[in-house]
PDB file of N, CA and C in Angstrom:
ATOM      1  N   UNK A   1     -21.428  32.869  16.732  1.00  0.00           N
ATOM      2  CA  UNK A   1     -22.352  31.766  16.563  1.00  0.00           C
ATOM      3  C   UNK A   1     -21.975  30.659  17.545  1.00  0.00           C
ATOM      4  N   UNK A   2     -22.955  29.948  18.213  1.00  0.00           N
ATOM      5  CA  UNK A   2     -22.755  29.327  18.778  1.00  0.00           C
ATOM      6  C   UNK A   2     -23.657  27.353  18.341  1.00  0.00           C
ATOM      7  N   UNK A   3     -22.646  26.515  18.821  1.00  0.00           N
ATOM      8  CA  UNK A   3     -23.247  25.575  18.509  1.00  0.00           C
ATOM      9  C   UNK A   3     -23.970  24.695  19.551  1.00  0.00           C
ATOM     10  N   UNK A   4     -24.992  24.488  19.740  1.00  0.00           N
ATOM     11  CA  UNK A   4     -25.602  23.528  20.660  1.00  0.00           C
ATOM     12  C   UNK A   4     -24.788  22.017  21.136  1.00  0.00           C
ATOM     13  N   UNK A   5     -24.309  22.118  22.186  1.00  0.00           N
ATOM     14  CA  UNK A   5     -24.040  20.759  22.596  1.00  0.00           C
ATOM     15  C   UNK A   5     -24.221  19.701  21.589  1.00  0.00           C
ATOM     16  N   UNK A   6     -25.686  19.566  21.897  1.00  0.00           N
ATOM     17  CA  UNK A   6     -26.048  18.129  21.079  1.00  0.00           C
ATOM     18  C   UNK A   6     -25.002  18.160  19.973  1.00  0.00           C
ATOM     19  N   UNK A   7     -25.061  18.892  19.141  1.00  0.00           N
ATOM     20  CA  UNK A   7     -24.185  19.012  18.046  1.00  0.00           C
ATOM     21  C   UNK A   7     -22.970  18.147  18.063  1.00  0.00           C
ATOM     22  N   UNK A   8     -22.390  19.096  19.306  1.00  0.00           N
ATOM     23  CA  UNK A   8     -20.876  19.567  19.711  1.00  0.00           C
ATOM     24  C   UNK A   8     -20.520  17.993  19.779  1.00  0.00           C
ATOM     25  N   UNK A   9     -21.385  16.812  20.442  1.00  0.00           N
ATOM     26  CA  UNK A   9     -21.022  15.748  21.104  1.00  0.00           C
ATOM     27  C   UNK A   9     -21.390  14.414  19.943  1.00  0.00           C
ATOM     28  N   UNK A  10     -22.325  14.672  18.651  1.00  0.00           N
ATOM     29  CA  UNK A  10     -22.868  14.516  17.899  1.00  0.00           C
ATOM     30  C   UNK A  10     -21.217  13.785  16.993  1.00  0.00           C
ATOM     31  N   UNK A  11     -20.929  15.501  16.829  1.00  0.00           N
ATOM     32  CA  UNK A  11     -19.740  15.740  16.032  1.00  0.00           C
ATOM     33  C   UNK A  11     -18.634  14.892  16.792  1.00  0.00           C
ATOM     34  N   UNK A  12     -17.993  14.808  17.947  1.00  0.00           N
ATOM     35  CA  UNK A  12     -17.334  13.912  18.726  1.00  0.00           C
ATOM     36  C   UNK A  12     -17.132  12.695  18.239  1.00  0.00           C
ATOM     37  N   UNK A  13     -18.742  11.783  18.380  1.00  0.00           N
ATOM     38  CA  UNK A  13     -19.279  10.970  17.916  1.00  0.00           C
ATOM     39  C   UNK A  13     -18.319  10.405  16.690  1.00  0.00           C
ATOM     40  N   UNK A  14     -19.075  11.374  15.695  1.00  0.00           N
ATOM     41  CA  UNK A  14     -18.606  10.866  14.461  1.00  0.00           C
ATOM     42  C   UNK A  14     -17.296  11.049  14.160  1.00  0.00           C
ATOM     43  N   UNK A  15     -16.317  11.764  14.650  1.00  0.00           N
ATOM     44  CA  UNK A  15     -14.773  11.976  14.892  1.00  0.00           C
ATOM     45  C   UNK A  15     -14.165  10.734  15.294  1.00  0.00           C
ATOM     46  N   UNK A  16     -14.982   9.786  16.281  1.00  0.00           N
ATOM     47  CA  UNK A  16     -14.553   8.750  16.915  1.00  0.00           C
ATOM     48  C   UNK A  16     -14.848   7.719  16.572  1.00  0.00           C
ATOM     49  N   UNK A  17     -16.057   7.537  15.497  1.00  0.00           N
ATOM     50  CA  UNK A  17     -16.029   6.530  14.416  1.00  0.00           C
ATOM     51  C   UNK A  17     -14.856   6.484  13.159  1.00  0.00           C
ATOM     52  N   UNK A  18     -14.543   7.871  13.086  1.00  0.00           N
ATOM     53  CA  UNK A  18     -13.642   7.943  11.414  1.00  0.00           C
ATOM     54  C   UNK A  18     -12.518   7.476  11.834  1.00  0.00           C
ATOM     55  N   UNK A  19     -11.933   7.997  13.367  1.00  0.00           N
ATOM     56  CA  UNK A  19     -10.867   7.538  13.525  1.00  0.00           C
ATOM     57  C   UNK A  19     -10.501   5.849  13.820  1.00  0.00           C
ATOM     58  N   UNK A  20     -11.809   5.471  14.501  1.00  0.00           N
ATOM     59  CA  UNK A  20     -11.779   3.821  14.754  1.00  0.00           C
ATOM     60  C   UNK A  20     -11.981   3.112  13.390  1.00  0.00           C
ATOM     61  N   UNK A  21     -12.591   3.295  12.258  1.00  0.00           N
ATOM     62  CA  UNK A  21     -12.770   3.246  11.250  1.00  0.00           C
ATOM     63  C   UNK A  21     -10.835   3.543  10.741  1.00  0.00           C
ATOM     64  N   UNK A  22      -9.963   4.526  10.838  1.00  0.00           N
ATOM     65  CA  UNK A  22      -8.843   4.616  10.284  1.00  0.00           C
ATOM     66  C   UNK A  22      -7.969   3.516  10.826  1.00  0.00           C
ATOM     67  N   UNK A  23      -8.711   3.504  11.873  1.00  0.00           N
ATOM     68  CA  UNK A  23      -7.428   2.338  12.845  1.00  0.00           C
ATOM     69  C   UNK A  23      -7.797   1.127  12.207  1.00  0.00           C
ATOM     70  N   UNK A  24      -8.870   0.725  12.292  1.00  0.00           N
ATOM     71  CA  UNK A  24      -8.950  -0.509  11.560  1.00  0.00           C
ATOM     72  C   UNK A  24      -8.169  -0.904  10.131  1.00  0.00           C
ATOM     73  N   UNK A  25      -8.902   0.418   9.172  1.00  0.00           N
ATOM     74  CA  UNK A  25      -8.301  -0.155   7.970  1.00  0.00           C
ATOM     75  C   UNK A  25      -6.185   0.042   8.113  1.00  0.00           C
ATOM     76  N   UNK A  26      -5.967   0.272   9.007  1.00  0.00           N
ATOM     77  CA  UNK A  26      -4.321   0.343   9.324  1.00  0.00           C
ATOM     78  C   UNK A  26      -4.186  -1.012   9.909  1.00  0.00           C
ATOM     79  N   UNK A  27      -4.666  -1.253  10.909  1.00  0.00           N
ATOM     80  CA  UNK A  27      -4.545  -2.952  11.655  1.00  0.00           C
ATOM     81  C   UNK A  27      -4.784  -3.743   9.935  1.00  0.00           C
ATOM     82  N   UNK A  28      -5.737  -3.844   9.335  1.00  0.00           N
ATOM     83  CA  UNK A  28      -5.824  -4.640   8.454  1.00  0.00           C
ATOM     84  C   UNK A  28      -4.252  -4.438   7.397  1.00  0.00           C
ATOM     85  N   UNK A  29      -4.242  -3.388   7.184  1.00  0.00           N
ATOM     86  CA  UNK A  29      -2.702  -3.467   6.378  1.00  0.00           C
ATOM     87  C   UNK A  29      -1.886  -3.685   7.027  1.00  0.00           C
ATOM     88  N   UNK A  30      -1.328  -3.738   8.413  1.00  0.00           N
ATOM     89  CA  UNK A  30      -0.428  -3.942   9.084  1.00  0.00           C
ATOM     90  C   UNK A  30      -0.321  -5.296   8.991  1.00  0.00           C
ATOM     91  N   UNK A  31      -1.643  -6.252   9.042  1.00  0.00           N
ATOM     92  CA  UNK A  31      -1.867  -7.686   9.083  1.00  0.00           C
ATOM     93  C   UNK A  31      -1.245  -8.001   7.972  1.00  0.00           C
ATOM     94  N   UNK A  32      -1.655  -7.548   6.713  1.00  0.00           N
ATOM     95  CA  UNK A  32      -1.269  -7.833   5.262  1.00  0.00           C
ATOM     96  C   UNK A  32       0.536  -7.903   5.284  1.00  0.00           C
ATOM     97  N   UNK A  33       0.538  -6.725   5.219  1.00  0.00           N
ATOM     98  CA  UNK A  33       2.094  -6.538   5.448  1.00  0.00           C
ATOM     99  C   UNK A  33       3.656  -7.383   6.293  1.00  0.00           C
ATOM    100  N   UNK A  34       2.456  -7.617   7.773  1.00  0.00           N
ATOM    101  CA  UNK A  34       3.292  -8.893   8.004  1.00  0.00           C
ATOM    102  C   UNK A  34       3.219 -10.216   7.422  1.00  0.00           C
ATOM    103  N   UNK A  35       1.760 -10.322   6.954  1.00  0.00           N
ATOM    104  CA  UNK A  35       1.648 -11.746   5.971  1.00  0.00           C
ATOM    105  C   UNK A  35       3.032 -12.066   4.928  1.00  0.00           C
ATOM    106  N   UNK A  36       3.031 -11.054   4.090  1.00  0.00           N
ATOM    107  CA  UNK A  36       4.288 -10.460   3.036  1.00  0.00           C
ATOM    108  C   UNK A  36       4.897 -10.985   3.752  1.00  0.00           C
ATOM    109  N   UNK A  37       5.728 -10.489   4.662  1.00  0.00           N
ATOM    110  CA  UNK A  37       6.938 -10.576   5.238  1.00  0.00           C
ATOM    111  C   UNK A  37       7.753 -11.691   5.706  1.00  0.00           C
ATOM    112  N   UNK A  38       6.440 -12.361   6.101  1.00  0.00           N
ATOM    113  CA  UNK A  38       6.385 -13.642   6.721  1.00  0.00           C
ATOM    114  C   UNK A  38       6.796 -14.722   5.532  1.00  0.00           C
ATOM    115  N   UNK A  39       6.227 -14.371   4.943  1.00  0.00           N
ATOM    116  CA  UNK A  39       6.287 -15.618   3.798  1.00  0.00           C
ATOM    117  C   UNK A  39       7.006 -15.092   2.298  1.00  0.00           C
ATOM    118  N   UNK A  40       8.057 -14.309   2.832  1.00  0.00           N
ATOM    119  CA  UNK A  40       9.561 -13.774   2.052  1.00  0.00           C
ATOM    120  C   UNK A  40      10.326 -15.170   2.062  1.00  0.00           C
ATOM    121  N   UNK A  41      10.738 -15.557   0.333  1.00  0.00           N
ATOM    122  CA  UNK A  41      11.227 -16.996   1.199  1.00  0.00           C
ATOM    123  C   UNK A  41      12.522 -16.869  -0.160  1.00  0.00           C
ATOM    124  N   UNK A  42      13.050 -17.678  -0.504  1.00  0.00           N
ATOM    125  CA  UNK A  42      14.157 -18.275  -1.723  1.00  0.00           C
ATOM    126  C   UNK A  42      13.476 -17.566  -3.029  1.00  0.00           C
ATOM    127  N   UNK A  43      12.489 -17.500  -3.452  1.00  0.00           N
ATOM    128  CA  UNK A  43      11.695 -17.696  -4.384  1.00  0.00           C
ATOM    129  C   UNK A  43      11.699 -15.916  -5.413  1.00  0.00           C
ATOM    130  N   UNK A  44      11.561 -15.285  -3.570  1.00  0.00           N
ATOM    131  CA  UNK A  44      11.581 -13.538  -3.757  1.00  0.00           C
ATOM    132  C   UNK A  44      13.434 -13.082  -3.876  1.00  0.00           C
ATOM    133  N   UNK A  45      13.804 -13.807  -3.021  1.00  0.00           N
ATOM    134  CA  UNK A  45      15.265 -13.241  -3.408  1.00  0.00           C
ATOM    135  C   UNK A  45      15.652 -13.768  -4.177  1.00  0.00           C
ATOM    136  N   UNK A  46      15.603 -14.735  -5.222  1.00  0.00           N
ATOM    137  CA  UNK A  46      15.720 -15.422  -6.614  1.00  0.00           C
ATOM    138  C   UNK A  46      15.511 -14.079  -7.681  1.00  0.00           C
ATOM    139  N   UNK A  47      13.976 -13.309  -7.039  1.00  0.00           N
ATOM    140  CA  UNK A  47      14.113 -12.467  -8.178  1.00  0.00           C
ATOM    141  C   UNK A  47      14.524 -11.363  -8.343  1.00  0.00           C
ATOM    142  N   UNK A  48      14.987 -10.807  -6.900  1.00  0.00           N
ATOM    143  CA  UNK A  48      15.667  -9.841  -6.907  1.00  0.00           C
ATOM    144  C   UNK A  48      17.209 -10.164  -7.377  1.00  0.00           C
ATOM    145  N   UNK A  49      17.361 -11.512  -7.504  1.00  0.00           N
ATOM    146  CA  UNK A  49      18.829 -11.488  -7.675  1.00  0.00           C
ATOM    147  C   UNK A  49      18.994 -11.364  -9.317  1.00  0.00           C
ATOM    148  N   UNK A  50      17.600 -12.138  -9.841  1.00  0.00           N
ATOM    149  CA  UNK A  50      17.709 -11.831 -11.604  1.00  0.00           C
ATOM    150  C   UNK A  50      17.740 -10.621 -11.706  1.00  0.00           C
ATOM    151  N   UNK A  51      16.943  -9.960 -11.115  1.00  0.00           N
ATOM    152  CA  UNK A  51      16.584  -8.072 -12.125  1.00  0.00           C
ATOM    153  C   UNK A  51      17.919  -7.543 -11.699  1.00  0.00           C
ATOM    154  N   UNK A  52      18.318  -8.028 -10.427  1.00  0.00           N
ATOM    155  CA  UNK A  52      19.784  -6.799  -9.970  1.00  0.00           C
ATOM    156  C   UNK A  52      20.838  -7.357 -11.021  1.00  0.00           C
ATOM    157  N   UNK A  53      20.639  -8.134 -11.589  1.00  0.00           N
ATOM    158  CA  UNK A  53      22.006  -8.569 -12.725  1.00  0.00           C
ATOM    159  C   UNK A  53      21.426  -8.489 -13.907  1.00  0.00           C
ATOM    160  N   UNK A  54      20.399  -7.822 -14.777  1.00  0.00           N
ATOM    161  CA  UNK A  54      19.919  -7.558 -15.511  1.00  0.00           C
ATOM    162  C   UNK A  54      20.782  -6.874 -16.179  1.00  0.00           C
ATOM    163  N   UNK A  55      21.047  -6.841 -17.241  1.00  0.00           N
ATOM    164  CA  UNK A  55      21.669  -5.244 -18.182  1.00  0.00           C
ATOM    165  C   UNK A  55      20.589  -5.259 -19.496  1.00  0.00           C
ATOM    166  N   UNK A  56      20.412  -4.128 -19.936  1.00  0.00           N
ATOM    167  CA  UNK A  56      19.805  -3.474 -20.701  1.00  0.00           C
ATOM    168  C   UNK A  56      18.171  -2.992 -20.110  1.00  0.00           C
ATOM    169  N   UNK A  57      17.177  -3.734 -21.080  1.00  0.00           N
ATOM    170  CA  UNK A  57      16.087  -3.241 -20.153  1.00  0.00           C
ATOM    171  C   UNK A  57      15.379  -4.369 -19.569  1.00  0.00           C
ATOM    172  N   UNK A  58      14.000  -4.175 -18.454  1.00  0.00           N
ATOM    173  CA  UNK A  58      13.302  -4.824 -17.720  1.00  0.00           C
ATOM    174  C   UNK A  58      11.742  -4.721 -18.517  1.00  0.00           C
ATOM    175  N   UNK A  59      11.036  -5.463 -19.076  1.00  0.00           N
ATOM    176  CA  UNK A  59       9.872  -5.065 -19.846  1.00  0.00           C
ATOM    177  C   UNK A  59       8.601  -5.749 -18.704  1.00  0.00           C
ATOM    178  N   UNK A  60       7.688  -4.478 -18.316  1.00  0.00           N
ATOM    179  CA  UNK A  60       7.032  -5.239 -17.630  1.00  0.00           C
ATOM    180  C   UNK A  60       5.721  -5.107 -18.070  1.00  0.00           C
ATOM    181  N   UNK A  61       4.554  -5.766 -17.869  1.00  0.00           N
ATOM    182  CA  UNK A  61       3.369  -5.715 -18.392  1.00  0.00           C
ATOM    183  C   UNK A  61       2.362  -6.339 -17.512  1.00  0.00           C
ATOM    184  N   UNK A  62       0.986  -6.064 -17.710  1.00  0.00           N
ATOM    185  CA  UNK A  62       0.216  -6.140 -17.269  1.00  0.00           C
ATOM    186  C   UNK A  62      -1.108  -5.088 -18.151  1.00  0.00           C
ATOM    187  N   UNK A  63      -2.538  -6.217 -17.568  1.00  0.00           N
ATOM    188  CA  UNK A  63      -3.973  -5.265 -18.336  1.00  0.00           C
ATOM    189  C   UNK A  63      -4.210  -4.887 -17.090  1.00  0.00           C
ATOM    190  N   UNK A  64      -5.164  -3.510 -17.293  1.00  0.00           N
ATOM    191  CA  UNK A  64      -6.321  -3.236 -15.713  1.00  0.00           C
ATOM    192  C   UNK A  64      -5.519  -2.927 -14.541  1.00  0.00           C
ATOM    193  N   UNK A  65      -5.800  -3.488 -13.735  1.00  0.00           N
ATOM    194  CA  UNK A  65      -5.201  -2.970 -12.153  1.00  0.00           C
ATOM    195  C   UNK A  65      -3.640  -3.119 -12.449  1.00  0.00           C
ATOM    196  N   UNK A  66      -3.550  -4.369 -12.940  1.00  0.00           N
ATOM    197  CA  UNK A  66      -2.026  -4.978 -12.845  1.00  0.00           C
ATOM    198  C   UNK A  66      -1.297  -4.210 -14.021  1.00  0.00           C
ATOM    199  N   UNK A  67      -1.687  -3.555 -14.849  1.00  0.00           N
ATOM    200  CA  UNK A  67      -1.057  -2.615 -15.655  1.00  0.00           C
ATOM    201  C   UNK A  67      -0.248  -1.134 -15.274  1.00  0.00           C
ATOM    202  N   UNK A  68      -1.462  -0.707 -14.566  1.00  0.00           N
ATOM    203  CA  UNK A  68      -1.294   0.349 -13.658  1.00  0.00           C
ATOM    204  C   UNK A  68       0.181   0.058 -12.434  1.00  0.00           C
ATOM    205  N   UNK A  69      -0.159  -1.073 -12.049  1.00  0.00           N
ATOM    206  CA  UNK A  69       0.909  -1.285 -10.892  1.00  0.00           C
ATOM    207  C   UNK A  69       1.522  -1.499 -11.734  1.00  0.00           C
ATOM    208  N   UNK A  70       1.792  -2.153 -12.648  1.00  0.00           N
ATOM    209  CA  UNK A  70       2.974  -2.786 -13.464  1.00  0.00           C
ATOM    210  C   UNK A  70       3.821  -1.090 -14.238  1.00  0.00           C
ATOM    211  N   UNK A  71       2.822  -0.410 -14.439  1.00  0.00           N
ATOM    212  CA  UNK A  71       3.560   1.168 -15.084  1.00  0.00           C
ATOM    213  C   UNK A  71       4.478   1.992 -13.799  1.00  0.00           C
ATOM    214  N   UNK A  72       4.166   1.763 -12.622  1.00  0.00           N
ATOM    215  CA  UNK A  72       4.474   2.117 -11.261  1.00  0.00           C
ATOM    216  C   UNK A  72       5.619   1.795 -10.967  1.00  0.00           C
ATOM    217  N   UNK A  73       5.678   0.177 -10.865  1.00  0.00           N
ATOM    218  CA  UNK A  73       6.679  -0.507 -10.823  1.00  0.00           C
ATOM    219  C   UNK A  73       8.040  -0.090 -12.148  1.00  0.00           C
ATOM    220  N   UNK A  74       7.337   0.192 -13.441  1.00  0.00           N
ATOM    221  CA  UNK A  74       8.436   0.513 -14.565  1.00  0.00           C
ATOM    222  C   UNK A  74       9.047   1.880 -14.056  1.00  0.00           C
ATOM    223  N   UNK A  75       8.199   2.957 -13.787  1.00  0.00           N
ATOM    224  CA  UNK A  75       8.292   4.437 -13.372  1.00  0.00           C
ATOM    225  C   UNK A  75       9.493   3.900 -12.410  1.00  0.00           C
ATOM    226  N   UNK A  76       9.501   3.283 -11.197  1.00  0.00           N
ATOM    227  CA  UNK A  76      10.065   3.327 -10.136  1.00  0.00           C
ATOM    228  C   UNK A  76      11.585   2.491 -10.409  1.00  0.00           C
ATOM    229  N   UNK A  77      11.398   1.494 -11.557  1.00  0.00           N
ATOM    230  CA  UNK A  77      12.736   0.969 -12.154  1.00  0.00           C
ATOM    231  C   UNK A  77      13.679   1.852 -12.716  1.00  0.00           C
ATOM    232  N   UNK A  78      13.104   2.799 -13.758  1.00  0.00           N
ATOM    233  CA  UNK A  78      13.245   3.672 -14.148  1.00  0.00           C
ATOM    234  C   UNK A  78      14.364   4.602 -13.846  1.00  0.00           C
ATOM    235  N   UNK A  79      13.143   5.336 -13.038  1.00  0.00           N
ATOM    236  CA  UNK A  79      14.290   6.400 -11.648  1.00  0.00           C
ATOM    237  C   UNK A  79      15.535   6.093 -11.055  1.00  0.00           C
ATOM    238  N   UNK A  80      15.313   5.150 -10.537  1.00  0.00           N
ATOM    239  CA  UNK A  80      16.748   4.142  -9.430  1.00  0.00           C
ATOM    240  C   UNK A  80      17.648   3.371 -10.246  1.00  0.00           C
ATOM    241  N   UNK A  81      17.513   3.423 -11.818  1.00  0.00           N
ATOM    242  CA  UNK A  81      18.213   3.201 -12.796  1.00  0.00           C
ATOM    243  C   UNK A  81      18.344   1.051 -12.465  1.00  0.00           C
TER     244      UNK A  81
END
């Protein structure tokens, strides 16, 4: 079977949207990510310094989205003890 050009270049096309389309939504998290980073200040290592001296347990909570991340975040406390 053969495919007609038009197709062939059609298909190209849209290969070269998904991927400019992937790049973007990566530039946009890359942006995010340095935002984070940037504005790491006293406040974040304050709380890493409470939970790392924690003993017993860490109770975390959250409704909806922030529940979900918040079960993620417990899962991942969890593991790494």
């Amino acid at each position: 079977m053969t495919i007609p050009p038009s197709q062939i270049d059609e298909e190209k096309a849209v290969s070269r949207d998904w991927l400019d389309l992937a790049r973007q939504v990566l530039n946009t998290e890359i942006q995010g990510l340095e935002h984070v980073r940037d504005n790491l200040g006293p406040e974040f290592e304050q709380a890493l310094r409470v939970l790392a001296g924690c003993q017993g347990r860490v109770v975390v909570t959250g409704l909806g989205k922030s529940g979900l991340v918040g079960r993620k975040i417990a899962a991942t406390l969890s593991s790494t003890g």
